[in-house]
N, C-alpha and C. Protein backbone atom coordinates (compact mmCIF):
# COMPACT_ATOMS: atom_id res chain seq x y z
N UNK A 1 63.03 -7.38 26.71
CA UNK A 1 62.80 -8.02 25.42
C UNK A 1 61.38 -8.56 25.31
N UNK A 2 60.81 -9.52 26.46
CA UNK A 2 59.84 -10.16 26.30
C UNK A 2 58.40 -8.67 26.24
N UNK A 3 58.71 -7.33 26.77
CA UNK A 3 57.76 -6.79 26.88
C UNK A 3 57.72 -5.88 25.39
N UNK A 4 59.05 -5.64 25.19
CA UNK A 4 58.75 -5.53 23.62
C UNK A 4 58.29 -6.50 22.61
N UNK A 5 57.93 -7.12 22.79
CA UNK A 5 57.61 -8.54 21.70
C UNK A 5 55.68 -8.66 22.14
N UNK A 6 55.64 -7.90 22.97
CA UNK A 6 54.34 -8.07 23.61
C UNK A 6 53.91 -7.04 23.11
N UNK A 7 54.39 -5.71 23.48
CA UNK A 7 53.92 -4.80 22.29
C UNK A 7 53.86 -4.52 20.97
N UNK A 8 54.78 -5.13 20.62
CA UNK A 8 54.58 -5.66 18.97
C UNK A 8 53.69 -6.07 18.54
N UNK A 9 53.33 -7.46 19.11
CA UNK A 9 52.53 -8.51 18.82
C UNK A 9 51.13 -7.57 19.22
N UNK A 10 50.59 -6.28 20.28
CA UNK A 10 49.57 -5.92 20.50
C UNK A 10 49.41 -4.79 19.20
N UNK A 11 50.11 -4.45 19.06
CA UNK A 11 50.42 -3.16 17.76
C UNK A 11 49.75 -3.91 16.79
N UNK A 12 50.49 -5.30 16.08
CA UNK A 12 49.97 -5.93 14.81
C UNK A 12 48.39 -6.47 14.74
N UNK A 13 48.54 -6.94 16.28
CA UNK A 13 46.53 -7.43 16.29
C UNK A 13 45.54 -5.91 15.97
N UNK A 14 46.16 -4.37 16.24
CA UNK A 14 45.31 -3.63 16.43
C UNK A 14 45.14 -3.48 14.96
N UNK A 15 46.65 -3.30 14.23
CA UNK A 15 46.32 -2.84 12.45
C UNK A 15 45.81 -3.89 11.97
N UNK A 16 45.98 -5.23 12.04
CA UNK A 16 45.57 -6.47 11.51
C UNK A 16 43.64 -6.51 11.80
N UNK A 17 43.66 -5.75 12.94
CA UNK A 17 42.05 -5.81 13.29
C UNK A 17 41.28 -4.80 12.38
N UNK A 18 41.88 -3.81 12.81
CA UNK A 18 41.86 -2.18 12.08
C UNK A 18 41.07 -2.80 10.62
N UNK A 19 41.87 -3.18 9.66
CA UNK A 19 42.01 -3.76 8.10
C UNK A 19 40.68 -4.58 8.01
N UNK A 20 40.73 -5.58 8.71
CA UNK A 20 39.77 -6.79 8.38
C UNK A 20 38.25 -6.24 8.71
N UNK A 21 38.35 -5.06 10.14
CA UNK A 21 36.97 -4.19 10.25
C UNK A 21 36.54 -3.21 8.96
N UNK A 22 37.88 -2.80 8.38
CA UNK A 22 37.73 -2.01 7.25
C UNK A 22 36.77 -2.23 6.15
N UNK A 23 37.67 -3.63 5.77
CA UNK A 23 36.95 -4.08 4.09
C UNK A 23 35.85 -4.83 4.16
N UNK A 24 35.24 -5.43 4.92
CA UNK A 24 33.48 -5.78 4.88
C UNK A 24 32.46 -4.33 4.14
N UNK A 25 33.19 -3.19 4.92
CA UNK A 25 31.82 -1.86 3.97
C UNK A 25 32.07 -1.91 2.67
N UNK A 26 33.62 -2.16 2.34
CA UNK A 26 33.65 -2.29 0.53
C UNK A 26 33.14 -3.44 -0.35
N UNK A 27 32.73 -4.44 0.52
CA UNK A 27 32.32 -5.53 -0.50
C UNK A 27 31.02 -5.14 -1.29
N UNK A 28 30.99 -5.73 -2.10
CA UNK A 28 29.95 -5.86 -2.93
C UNK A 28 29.70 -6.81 -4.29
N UNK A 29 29.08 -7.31 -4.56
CA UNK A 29 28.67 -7.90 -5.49
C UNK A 29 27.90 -7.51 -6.69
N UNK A 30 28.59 -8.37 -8.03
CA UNK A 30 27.97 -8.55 -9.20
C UNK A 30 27.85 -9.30 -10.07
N UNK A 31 26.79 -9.82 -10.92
CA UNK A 31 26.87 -10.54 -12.17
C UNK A 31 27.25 -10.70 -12.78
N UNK A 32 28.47 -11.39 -13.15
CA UNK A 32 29.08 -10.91 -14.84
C UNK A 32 28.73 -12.10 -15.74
N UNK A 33 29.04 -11.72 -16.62
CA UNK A 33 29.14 -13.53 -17.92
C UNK A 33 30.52 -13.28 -18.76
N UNK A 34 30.76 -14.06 -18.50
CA UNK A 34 32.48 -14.37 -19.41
C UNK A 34 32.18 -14.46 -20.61
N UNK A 35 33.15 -13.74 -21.50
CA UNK A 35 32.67 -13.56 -22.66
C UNK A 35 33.01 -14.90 -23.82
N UNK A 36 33.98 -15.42 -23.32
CA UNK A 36 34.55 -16.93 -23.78
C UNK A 36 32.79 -18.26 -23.77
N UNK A 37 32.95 -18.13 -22.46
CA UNK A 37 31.36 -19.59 -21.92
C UNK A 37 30.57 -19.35 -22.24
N UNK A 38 30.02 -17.57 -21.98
CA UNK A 38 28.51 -17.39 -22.01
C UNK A 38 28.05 -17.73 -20.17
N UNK A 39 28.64 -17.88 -19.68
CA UNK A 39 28.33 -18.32 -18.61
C UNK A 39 28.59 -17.20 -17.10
N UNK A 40 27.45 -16.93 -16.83
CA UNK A 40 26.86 -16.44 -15.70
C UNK A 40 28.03 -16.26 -14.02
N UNK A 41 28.55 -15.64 -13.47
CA UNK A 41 28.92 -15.86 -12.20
C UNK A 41 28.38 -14.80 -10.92
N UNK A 42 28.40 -14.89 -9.99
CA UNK A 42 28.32 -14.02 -9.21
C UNK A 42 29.75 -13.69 -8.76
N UNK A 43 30.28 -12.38 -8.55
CA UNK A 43 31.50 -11.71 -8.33
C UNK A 43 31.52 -10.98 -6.65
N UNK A 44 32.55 -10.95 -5.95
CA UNK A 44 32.52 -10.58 -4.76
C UNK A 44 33.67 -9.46 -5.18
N UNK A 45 33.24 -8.51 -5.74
CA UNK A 45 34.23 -7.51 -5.57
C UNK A 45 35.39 -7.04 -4.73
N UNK A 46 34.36 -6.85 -3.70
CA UNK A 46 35.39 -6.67 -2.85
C UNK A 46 36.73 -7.46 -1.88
N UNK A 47 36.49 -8.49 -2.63
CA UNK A 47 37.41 -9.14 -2.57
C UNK A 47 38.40 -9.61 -3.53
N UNK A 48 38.33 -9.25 -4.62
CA UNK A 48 38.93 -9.49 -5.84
C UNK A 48 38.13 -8.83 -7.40
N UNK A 49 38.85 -8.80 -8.51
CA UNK A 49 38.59 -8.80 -9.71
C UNK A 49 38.47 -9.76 -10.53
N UNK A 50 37.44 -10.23 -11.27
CA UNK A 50 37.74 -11.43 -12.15
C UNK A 50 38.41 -11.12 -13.00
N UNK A 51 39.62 -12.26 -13.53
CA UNK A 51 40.51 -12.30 -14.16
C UNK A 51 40.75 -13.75 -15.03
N UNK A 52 40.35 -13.75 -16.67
CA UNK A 52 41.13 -12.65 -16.91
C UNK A 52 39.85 -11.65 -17.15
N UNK A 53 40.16 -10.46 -17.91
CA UNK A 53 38.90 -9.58 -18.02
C UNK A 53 38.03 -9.88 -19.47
N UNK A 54 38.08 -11.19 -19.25
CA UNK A 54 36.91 -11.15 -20.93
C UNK A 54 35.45 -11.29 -20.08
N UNK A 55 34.83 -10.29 -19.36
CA UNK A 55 34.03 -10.58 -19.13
C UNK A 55 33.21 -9.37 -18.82
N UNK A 56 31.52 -9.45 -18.88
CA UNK A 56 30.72 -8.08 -19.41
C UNK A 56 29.97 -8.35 -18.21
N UNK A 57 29.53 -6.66 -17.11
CA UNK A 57 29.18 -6.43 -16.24
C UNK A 57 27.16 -6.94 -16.37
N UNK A 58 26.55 -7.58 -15.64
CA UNK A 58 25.20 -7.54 -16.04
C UNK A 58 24.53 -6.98 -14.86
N UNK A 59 25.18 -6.14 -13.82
CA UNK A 59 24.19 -5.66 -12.71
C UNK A 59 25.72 -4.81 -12.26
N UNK A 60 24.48 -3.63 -11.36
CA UNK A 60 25.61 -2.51 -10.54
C UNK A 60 25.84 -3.53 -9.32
N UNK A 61 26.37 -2.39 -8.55
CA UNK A 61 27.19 -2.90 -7.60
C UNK A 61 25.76 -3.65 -6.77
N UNK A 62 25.86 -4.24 -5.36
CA UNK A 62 24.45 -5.09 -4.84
C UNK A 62 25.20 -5.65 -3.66
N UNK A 63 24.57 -5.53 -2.58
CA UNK A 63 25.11 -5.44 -1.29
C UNK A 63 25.17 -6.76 -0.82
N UNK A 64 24.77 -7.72 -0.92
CA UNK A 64 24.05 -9.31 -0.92
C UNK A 64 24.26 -10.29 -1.78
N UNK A 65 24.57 -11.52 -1.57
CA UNK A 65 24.60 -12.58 -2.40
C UNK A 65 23.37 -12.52 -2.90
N UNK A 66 22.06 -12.39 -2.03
CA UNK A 66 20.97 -12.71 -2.66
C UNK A 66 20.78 -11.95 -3.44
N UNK A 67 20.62 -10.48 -2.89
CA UNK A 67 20.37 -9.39 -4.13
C UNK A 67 20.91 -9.89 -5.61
N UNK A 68 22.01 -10.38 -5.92
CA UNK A 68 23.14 -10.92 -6.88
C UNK A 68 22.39 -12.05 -8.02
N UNK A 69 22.22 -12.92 -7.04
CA UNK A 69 20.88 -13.95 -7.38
C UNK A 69 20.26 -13.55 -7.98
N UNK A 70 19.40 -12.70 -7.43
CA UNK A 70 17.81 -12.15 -8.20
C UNK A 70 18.52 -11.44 -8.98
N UNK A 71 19.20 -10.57 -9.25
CA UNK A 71 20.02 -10.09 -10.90
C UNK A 71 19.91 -10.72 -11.58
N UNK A 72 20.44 -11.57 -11.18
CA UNK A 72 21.44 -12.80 -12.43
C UNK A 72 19.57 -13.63 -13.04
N UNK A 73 18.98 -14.14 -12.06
CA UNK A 73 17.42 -14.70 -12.34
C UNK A 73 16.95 -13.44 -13.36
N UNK A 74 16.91 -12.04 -12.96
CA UNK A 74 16.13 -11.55 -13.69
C UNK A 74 16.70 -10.79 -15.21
N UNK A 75 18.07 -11.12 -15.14
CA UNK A 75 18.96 -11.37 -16.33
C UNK A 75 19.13 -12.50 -17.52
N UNK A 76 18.38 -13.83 -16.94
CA UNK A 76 18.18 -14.64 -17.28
C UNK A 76 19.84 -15.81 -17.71
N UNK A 77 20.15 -15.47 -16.42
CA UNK A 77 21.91 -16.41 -16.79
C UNK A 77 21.49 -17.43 -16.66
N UNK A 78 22.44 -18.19 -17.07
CA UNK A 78 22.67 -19.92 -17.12
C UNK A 78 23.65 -20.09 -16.10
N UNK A 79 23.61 -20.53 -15.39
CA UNK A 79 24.51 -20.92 -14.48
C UNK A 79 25.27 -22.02 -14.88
């Protein structure tokens, strides 16, 4: 019993590892402004969608918070 529970538990760390190595290459970032505020955010895609969707894309995708930044600066948002 105890050596099955050991392999289990080594099985779940490998897919659980597997996953979390995965989604760092998909992140990415972008600018949007909500169409309600007027107001400026930086978006981590790859970790989510902003919701709800009243809101208009102001830069492609951008590998970096900073890159994101200088968008949004040379977009001229309000934060």
């Amino acid at each position: 019993m105890l050596k099955r529970t050991v392999m289990l538990a080594a099985a779940a760390a490998l897919v659980g590892g597997s996953l979390f190595a995965a989604s760092p290459a998909e992140a990415y970032y972008r600018v949007i402004k909500w169409k309600t505020t007027q107001i400026c955010e930086i978006w981590d895609f790859g970790v989510s969608k902003p919701w709800p969707k009243d809101y208009v894309k102001l830069s492609g995708k951008l590998k970096t918070w900073s890159d994101a930044w200088a968008a949004g600066k040379k977009a001229k948002c309000w934060w």
